[in-house]
N, C-alpha and C. Protein backbone atom coordinates (compact mmCIF):
# COMPACT_ATOMS: atom_id res chain seq x y z
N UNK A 1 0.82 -1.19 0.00
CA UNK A 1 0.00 0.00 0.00
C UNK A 1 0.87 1.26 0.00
N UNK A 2 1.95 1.01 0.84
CA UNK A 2 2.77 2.87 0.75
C UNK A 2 3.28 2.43 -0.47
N UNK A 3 3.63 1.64 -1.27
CA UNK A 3 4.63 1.71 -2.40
C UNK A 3 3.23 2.19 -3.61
N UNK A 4 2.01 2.18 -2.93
CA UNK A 4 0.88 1.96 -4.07
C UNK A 4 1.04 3.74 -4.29
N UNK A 5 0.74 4.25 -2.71
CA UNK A 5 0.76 5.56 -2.57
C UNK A 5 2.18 6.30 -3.23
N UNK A 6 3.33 5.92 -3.24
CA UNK A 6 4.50 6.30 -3.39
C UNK A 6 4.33 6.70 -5.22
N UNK A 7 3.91 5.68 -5.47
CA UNK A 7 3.56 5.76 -6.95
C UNK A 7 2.62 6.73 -7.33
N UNK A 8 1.67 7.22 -6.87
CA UNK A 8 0.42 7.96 -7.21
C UNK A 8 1.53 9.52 -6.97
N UNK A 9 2.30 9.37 -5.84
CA UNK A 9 2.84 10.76 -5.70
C UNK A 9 3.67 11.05 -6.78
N UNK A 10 4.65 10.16 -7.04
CA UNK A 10 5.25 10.37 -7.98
C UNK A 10 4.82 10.57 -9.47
N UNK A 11 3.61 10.29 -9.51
CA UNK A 11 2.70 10.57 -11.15
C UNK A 11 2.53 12.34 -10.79
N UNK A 12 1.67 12.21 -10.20
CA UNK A 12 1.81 13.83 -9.92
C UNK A 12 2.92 14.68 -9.94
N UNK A 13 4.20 14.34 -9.51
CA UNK A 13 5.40 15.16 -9.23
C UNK A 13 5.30 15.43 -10.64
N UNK A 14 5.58 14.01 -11.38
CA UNK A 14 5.67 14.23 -12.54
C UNK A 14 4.92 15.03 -13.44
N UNK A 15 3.49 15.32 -12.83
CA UNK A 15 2.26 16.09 -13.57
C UNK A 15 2.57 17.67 -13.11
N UNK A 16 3.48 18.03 -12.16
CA UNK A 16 3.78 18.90 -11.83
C UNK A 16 3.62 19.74 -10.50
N UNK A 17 2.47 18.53 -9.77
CA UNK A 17 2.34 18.60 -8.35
C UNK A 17 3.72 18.71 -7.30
N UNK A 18 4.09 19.81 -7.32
CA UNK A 18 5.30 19.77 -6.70
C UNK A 18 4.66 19.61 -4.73
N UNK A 19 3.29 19.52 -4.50
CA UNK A 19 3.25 19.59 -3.26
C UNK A 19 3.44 17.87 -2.83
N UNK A 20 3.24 17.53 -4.14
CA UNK A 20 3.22 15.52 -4.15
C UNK A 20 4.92 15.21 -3.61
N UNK A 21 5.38 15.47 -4.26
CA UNK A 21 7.25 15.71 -4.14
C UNK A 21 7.20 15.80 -2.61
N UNK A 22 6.73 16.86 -2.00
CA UNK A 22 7.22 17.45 -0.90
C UNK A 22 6.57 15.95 0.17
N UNK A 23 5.24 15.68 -0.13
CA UNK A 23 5.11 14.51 0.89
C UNK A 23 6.09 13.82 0.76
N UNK A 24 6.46 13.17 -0.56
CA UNK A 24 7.81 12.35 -0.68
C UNK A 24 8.86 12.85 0.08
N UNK A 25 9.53 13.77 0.19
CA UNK A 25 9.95 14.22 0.55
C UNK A 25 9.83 14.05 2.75
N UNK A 26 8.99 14.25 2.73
CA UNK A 26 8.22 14.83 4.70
C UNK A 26 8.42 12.69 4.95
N UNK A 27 7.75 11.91 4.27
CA UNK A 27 7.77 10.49 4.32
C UNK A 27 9.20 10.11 4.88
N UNK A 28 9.87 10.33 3.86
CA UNK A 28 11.33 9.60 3.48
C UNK A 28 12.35 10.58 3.98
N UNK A 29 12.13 11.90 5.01
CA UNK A 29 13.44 12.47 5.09
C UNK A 29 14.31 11.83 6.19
N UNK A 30 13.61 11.30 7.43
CA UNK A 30 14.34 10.49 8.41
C UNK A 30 15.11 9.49 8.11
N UNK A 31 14.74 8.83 6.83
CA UNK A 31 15.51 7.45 7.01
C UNK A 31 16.69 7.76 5.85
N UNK A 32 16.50 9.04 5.30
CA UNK A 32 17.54 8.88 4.62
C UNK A 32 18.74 10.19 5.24
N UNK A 33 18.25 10.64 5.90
CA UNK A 33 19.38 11.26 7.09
C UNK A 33 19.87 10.34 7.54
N UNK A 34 19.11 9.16 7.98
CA UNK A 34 20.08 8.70 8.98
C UNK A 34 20.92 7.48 8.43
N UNK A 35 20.71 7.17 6.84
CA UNK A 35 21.74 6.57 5.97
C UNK A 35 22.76 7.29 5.67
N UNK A 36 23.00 8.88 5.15
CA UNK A 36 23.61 9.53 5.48
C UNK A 36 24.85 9.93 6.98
N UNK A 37 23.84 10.16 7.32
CA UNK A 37 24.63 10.09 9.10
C UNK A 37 25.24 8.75 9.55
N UNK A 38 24.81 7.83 9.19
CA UNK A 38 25.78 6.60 9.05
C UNK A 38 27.03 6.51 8.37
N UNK A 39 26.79 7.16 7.63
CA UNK A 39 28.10 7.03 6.63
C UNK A 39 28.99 8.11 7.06
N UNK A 40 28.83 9.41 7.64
CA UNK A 40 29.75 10.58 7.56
C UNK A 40 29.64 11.11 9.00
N UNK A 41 28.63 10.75 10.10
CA UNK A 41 28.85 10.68 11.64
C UNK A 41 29.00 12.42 11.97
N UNK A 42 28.26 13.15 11.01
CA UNK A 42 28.69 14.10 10.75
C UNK A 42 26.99 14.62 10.36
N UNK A 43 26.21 15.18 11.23
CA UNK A 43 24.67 15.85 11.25
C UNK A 43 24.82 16.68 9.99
N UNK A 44 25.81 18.05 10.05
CA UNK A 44 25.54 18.84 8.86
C UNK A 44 25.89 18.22 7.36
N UNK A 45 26.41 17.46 7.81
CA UNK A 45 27.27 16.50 6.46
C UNK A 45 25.62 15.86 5.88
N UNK A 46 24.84 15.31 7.17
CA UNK A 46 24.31 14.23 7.13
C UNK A 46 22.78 15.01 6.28
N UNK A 47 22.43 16.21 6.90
CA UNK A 47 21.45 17.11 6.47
C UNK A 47 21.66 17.41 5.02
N UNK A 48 22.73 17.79 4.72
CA UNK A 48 22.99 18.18 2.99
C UNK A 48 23.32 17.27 1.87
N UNK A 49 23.39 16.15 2.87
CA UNK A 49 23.72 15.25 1.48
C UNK A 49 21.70 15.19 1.58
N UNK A 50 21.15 14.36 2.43
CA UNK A 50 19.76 14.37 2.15
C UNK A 50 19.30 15.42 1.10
N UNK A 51 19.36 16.35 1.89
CA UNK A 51 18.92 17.48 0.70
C UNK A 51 19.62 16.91 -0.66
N UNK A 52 20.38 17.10 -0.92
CA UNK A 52 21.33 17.34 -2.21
C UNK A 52 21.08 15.58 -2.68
N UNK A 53 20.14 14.53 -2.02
CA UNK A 53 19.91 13.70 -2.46
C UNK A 53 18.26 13.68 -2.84
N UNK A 54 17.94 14.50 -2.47
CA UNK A 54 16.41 14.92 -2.77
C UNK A 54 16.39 15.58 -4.30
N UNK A 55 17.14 16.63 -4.13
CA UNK A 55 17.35 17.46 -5.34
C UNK A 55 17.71 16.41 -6.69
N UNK A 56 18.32 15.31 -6.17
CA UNK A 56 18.98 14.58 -7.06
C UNK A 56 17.88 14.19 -8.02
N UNK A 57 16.76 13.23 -6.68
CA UNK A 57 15.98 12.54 -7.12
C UNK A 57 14.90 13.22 -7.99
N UNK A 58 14.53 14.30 -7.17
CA UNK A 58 13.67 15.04 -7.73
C UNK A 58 13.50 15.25 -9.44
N UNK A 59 15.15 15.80 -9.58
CA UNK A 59 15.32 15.65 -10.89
C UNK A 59 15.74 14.80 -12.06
N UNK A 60 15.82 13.52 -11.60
CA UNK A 60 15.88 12.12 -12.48
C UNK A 60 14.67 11.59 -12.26
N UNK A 61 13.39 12.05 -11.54
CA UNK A 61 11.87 11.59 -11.28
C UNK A 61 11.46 10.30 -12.35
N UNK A 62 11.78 11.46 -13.75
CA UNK A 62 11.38 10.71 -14.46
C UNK A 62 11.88 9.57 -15.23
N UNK A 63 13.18 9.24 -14.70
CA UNK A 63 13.82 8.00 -15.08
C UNK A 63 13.42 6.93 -14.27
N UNK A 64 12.77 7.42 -13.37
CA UNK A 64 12.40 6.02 -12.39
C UNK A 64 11.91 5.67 -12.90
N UNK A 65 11.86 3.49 -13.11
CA UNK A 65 10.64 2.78 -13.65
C UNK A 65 10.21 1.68 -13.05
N UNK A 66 9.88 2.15 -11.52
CA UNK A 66 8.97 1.38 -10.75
C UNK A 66 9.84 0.17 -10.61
N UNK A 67 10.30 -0.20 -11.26
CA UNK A 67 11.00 -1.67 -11.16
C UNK A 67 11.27 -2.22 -9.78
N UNK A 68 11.80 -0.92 -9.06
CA UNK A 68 11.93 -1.36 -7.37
C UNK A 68 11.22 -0.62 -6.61
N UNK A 69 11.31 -0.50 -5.21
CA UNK A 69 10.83 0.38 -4.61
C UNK A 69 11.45 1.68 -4.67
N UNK A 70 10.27 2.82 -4.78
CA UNK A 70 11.13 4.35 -4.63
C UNK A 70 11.85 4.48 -3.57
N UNK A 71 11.91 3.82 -2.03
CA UNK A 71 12.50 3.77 -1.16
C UNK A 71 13.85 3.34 -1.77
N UNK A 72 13.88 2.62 -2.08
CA UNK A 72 15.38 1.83 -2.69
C UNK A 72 16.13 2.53 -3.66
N UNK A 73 15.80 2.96 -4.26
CA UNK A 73 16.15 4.29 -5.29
C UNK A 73 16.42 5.59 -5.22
N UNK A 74 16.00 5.68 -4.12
CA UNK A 74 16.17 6.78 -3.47
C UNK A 74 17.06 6.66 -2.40
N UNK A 75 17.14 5.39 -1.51
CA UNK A 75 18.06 5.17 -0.82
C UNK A 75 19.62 5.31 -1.57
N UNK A 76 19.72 4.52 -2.53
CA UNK A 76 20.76 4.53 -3.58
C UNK A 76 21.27 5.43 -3.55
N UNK A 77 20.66 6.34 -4.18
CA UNK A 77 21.21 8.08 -4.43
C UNK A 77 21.72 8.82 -2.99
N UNK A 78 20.70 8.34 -1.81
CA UNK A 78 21.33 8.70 -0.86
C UNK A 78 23.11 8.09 -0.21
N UNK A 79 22.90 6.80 -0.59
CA UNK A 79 24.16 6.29 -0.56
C UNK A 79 25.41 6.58 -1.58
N UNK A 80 24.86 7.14 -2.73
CA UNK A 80 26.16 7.30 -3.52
C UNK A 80 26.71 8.41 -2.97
N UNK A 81 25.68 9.76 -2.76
CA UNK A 81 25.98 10.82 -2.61
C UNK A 81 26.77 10.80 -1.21
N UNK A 82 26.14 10.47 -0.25
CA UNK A 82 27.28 10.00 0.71
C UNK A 82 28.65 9.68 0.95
N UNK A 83 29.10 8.55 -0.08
CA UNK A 83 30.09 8.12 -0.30
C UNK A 83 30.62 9.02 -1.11
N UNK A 84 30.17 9.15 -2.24
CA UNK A 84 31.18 10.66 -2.62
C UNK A 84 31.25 12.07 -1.97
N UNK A 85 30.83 12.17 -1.08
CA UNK A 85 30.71 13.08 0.01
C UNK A 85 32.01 12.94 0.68
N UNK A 86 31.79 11.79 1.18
CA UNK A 86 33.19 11.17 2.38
C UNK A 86 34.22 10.91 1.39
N UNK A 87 34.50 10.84 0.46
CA UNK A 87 35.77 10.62 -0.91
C UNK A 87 36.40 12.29 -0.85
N UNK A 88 35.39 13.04 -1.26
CA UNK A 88 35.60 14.35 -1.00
C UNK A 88 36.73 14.81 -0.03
N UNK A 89 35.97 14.18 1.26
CA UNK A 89 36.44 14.79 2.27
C UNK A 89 37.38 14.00 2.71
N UNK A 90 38.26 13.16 2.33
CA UNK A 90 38.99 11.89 2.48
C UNK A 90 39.54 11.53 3.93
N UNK A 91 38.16 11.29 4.53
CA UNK A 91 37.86 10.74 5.80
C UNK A 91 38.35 9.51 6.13
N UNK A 92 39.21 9.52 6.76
CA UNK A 92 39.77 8.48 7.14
C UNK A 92 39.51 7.59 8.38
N UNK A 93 38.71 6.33 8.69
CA UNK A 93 38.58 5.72 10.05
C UNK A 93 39.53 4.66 10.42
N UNK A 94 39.87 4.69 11.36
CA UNK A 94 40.59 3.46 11.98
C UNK A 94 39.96 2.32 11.93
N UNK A 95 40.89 0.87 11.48
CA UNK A 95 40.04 -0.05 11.46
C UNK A 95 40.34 -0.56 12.39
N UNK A 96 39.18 -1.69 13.30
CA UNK A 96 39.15 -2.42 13.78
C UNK A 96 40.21 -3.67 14.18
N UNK A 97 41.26 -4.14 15.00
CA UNK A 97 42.24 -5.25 15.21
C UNK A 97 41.16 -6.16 15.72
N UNK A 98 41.08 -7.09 15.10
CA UNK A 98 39.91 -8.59 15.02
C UNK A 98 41.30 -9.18 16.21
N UNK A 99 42.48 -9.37 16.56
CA UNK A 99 43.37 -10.29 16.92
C UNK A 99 43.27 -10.01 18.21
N UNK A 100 42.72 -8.67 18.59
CA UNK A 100 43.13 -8.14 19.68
C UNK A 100 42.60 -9.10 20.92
N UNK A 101 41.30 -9.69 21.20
CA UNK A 101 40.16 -10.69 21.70
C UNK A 101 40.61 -11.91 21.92
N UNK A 102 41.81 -12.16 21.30
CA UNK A 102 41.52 -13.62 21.21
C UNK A 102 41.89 -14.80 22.72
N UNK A 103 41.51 -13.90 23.45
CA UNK A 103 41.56 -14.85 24.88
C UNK A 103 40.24 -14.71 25.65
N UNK A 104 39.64 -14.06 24.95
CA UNK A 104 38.39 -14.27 25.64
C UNK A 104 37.04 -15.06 24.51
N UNK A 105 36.50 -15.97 25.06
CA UNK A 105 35.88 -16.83 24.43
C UNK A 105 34.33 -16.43 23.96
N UNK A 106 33.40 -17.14 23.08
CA UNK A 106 32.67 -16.31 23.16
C UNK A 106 31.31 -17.04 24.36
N UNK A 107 31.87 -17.64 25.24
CA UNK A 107 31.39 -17.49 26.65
C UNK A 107 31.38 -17.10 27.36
N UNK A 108 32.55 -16.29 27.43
CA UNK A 108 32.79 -14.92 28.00
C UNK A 108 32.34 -14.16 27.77
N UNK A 109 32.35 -14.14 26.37
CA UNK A 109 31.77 -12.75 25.92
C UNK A 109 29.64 -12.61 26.28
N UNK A 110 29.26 -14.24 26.01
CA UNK A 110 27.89 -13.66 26.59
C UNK A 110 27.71 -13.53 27.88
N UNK A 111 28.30 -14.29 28.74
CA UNK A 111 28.62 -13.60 30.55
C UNK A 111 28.43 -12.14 30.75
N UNK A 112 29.47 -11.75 30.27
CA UNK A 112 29.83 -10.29 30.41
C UNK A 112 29.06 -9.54 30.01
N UNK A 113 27.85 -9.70 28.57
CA UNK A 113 26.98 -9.18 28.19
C UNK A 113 25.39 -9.25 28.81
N UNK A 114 25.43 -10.53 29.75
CA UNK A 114 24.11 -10.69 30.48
C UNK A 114 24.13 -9.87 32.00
N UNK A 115 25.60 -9.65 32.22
CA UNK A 115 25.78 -8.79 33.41
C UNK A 115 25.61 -7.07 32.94
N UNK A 116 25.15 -6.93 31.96
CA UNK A 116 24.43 -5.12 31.41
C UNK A 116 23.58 -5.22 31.45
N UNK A 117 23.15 -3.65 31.96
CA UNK A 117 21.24 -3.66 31.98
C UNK A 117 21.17 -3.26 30.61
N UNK A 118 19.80 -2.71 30.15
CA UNK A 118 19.22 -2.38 28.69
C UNK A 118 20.23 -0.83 28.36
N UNK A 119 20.33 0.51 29.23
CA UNK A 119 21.00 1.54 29.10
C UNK A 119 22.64 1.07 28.57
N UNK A 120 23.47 0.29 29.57
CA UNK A 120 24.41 -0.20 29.41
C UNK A 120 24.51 -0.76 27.94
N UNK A 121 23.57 -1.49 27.92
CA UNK A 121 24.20 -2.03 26.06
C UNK A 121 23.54 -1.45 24.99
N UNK A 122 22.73 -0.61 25.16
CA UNK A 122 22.10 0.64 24.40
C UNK A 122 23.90 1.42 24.49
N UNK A 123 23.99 1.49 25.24
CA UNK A 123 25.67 2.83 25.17
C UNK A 123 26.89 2.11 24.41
N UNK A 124 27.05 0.17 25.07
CA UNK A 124 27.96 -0.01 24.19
C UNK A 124 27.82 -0.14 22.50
N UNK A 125 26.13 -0.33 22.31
CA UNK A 125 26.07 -0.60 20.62
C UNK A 125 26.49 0.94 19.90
N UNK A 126 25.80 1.24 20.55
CA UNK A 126 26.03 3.09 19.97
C UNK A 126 27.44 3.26 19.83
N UNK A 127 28.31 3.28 20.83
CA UNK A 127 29.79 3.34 20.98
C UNK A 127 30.67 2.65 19.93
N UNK A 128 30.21 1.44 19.65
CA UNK A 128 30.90 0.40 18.51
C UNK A 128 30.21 1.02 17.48
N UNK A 129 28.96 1.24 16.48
CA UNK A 129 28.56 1.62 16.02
C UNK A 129 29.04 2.99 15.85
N UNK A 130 29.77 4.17 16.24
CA UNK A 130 30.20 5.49 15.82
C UNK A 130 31.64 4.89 15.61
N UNK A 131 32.31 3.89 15.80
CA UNK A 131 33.74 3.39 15.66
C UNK A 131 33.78 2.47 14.43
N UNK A 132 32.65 2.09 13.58
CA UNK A 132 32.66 1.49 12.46
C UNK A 132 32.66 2.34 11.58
N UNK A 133 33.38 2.12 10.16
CA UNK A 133 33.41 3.06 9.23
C UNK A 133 32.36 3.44 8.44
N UNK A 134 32.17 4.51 7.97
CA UNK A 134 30.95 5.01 7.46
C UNK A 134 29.95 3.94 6.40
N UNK A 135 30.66 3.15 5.75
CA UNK A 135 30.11 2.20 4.34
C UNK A 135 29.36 0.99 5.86
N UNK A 136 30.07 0.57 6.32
CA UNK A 136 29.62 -0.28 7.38
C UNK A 136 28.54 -0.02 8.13
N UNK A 137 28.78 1.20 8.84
CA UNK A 137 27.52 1.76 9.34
C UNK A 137 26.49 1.68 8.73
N UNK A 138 26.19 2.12 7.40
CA UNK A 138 25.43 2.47 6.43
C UNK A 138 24.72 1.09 5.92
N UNK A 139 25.79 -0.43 6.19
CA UNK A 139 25.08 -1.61 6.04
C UNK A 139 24.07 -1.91 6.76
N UNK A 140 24.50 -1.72 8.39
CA UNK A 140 24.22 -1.96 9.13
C UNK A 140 22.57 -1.39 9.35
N UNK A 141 22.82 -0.42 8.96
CA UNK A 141 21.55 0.58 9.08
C UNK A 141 20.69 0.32 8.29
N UNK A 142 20.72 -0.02 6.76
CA UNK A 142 20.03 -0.53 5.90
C UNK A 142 19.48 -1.97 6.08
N UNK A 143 20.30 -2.72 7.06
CA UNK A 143 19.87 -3.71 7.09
C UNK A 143 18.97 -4.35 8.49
N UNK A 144 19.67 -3.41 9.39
CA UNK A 144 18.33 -3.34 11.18
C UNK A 144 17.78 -2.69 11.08
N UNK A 145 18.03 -1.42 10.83
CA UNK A 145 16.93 -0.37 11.08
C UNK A 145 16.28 0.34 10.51
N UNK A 146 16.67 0.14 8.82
CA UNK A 146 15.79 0.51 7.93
C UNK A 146 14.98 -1.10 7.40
N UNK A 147 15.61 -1.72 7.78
CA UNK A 147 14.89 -3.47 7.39
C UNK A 147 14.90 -3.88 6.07
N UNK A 148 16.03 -3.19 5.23
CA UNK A 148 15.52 -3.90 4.06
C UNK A 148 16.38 -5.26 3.54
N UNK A 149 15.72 -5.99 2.66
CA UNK A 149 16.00 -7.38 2.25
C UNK A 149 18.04 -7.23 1.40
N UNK A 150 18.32 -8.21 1.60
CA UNK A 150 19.66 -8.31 1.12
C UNK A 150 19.76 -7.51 -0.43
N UNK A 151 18.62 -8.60 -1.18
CA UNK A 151 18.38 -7.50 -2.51
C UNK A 151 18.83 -6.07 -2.71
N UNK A 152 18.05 -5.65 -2.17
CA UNK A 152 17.66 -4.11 -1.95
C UNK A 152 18.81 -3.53 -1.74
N UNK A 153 19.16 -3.94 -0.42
CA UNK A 153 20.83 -3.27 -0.16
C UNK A 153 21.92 -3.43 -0.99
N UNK A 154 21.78 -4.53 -2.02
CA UNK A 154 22.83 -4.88 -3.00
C UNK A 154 22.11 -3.72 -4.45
N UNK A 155 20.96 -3.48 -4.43
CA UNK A 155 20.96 -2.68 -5.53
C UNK A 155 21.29 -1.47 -5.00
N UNK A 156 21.29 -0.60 -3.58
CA UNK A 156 21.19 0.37 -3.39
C UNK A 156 22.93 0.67 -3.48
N UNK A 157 23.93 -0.21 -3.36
CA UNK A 157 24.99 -0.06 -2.78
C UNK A 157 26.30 -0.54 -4.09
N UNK A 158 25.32 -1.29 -5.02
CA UNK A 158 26.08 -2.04 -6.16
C UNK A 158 27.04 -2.88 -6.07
N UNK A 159 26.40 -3.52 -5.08
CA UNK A 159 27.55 -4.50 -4.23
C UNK A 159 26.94 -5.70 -4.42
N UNK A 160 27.23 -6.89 -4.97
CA UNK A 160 26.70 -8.09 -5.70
C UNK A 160 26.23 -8.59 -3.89
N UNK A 161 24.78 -9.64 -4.40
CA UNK A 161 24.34 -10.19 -3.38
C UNK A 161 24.59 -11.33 -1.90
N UNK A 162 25.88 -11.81 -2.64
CA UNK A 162 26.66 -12.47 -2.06
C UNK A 162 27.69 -11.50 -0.73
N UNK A 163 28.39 -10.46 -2.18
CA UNK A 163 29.20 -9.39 -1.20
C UNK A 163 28.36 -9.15 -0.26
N UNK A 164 27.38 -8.26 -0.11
CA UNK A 164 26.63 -7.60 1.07
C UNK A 164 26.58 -8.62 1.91
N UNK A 165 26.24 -10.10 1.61
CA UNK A 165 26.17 -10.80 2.74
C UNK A 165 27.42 -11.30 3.68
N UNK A 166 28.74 -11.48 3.11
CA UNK A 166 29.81 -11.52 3.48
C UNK A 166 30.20 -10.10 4.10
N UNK A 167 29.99 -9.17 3.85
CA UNK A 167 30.33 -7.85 4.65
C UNK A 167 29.60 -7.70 5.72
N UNK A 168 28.36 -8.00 6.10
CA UNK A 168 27.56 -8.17 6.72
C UNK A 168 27.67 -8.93 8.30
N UNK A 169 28.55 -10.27 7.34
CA UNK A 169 28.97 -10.76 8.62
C UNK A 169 30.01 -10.80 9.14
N UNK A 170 30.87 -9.64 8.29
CA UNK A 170 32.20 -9.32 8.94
C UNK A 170 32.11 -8.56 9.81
N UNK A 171 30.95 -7.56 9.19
CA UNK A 171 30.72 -6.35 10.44
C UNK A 171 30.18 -6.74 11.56
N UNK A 172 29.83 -7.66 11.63
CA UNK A 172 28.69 -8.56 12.91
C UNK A 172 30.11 -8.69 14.28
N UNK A 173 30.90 -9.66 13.24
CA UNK A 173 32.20 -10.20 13.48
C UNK A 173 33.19 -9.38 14.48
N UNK A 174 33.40 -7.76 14.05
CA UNK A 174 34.44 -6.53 13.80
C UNK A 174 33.35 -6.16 15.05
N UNK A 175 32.18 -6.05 15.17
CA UNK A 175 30.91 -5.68 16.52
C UNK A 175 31.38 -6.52 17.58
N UNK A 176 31.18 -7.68 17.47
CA UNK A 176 31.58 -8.79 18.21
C UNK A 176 32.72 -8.19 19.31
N UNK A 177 33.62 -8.27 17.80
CA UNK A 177 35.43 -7.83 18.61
C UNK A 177 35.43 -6.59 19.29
N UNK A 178 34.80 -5.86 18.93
CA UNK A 178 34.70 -4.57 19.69
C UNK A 178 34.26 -4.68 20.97
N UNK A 179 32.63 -5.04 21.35
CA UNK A 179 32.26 -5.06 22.14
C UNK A 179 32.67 -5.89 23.20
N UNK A 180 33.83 -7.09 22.75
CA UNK A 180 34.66 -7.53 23.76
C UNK A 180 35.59 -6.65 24.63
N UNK A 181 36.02 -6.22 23.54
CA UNK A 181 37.30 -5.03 23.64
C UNK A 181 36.79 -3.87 24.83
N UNK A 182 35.55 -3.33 24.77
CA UNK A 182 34.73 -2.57 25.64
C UNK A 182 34.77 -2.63 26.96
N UNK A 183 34.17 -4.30 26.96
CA UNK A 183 33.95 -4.75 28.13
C UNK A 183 35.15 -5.03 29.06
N UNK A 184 34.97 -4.38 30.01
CA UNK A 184 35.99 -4.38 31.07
C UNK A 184 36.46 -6.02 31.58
N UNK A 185 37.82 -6.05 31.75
CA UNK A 185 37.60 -7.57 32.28
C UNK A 185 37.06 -7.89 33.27
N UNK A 186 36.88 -7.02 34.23
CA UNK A 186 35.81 -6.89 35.59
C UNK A 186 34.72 -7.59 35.12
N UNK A 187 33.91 -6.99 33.86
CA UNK A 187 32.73 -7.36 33.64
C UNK A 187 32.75 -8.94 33.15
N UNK A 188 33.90 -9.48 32.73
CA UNK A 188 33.88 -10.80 32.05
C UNK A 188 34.23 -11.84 33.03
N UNK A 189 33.42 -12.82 33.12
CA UNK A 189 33.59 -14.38 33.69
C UNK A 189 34.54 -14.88 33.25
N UNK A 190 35.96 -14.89 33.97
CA UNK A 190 37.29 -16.14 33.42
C UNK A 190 36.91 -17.30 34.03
């Protein structure tokens, strides 16, 4: 049904209803800030690419051909623009040492995680999550909290269907190691 509605708006944009646009627009501006803001951890960064991914869309309207969802297509654009955003700005993140962990098991590791209340691991996901690099984040986000299907994220990202799923569970992996890394050894059962 919203993809039914998504479509009706977009006939209009196209008819010249620019107030149709703007619902598109009021619908879809949260989730694509915060694909943005995933990627560049950076609000004003995160505000202008949206915009400047709106503008995008706005004006290739009419190349869209339904084939996918306008969400997904629009996500896309939000993700390219992003990434060439952060190319721009040749942002550099530290990666992750996977080796660093390797004495604590991952029995330890759920010990240590059943001894946090809900605030506590609300702070450590957030924490690991601003320490992953922007493309990662941006998986991550597309794939919990915007919910979309592996598909989707492989068309939005042009990353074959297999890749996304292998990155996917590296980043799970690189989360994992982190949130060991976090946890105090106090907090962990030897």
């Amino acid at each position: 049904m919203a993809e039914t509605n998504d479509q009706i708006l977009i006939q209009r944009t196209l008819q010249g209803d620019q107030n149709a646009f703007a619902q598109l627009v009021e619908k879809y501006k949260q989730p694509t800030f915060g694909i943005a803001y995933q990627i560049t951890a950076n609000r004003e960064d995160a505000e202008e690419i949206a915009m400047d991914a709106f503008v995008k869309a706005y004006q290739a309207l009419n190349t869209f051909k339904f084939e996918s969802k306008f969400s997904t297509w629009l996500y896309r654009i939000v993700y390219n623009t992003a990434i060439s955003k952060k190319r721009k700005k040749k942002l550099e993140f530290v990666a992750m040492d996977e080796h660093l962990t390797e004495n604590y098991s991952e029995d330890d590791f759920t010990q240590g995680l059943q001894k946090l209340d809900n605030t506590e691991m609300i702070e450590l996901i957030q924490r690991v999550m601003k320490s992953l690099p922007g493309e990662d984040a941006a998986l991550m986000d597309l794939f919990y909290h915007q919910q979309l299907s592996i598909e989707e994220i492989s068309h939005i990202t042009s990353l074959s269907v297999s890749n996304v799923k292998v990155k996917l569970h590296r980043i799970r992996k690189r989360i994992f190691t982190a949130i060991q890394l976090l946890l105090k050894p106090s907090t962990l059962i030897m």
